[in-house]
Protein backbone atom coordinates (compact mmCIF):
# COMPACT_ATOMS: atom_id res chain seq x y z
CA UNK A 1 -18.55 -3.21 -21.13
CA UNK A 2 -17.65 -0.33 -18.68
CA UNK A 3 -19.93 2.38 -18.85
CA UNK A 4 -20.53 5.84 -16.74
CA UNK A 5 -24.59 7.01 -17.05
CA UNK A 6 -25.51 10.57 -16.88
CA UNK A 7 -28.83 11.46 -16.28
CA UNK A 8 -31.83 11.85 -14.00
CA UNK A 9 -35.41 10.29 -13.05
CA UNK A 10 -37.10 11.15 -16.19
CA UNK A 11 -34.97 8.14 -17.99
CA UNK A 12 -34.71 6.09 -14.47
CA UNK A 13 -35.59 3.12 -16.62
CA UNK A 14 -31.96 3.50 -18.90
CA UNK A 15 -30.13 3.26 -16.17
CA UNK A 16 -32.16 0.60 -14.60
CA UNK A 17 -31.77 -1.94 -17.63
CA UNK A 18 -28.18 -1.06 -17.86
CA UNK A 19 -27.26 -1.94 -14.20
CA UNK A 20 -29.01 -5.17 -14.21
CA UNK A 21 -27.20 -6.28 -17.32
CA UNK A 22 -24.91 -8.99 -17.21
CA UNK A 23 -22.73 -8.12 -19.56
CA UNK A 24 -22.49 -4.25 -18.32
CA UNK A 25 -20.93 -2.62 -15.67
CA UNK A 26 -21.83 0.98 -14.42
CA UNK A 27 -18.94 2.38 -13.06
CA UNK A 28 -20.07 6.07 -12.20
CA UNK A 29 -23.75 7.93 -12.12
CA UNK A 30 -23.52 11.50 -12.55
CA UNK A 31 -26.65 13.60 -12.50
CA UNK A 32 -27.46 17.20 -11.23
CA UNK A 33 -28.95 18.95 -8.07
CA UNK A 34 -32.80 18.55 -7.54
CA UNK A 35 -35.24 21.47 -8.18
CA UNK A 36 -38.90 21.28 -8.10
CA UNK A 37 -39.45 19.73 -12.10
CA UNK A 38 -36.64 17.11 -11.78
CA UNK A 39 -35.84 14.94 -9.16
CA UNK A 40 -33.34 12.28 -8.84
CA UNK A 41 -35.01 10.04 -6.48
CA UNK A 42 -34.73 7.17 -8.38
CA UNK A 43 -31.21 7.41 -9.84
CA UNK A 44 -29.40 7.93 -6.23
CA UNK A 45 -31.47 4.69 -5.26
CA UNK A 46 -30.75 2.58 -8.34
CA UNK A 47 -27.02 3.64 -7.73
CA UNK A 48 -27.12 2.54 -4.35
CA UNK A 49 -29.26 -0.59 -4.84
CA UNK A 50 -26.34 -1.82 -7.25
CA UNK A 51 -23.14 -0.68 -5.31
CA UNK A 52 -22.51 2.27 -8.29
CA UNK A 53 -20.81 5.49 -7.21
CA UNK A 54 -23.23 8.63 -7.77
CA UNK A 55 -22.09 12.25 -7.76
CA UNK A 56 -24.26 15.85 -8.31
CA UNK A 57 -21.50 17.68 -9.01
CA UNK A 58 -21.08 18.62 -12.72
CA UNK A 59 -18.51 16.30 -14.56
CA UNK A 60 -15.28 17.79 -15.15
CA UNK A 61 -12.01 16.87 -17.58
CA UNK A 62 -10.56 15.34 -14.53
CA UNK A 63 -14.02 13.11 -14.13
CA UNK A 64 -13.49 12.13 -17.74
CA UNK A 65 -10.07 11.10 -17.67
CA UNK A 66 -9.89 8.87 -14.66
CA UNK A 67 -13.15 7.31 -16.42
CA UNK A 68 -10.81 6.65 -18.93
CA UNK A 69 -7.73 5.44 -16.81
CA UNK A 70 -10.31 3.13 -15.39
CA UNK A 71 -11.42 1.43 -18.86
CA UNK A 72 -14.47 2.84 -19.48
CA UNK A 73 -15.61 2.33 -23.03
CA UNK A 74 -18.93 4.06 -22.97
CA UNK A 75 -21.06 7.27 -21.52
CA UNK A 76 -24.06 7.50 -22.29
CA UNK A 77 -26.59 11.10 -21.26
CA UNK A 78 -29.68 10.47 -20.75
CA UNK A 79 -31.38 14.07 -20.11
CA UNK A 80 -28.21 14.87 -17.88
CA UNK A 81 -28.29 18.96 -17.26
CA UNK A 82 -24.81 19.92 -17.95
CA UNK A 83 -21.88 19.29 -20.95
CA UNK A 84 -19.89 16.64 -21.22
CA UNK A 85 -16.37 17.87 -21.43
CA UNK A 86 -14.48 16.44 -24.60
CA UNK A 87 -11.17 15.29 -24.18
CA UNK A 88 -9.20 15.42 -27.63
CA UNK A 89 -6.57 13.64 -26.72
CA UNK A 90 -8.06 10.16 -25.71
């Protein structure tokens, strides 16, 4: 299963179990820019430690679709800052 995670430190361990699944692959993090309560520490070097792009800037429709394009079947937020657009015609 393709999936892109959204989210911060606070739920590190999500993403975590997720990239060292077998039968998962993390295509895309997306969290948010650090202030002094949450951090992202963690999620930049669990997306680095398994080869997964990571991005700070907030998701957009275009983020969504080439998701999409690429076969992603899955996003899943965990505490991420921002909306994720809805795309109504996927």
């Amino acid at each position: 299963m393709k999936i892109a995670y959204f989210g911060y430190d606070l739920f590190y361990p999500c993403l975590e179990k997720l990239a060292a699944a077998n039968d998962v692959e993390v295509m895309k993090v997306f969290s948010f820019p650090e202030d002094e309560d949450d951090k992202n520490v963690k999620i930049r070097a669990a997306a680095k430690k398994y080869g997964i792009e990571y991005s700070e800037k907030k998701v957009s429709d275009d983020d969504i679709c080439a998701l999409r394009d690429l076969g992603c079947n899955l996003l899943v937020s965990a505490g991420y800052a921002y909306k994720i657009p809805v795309i109504r015609d996927l």
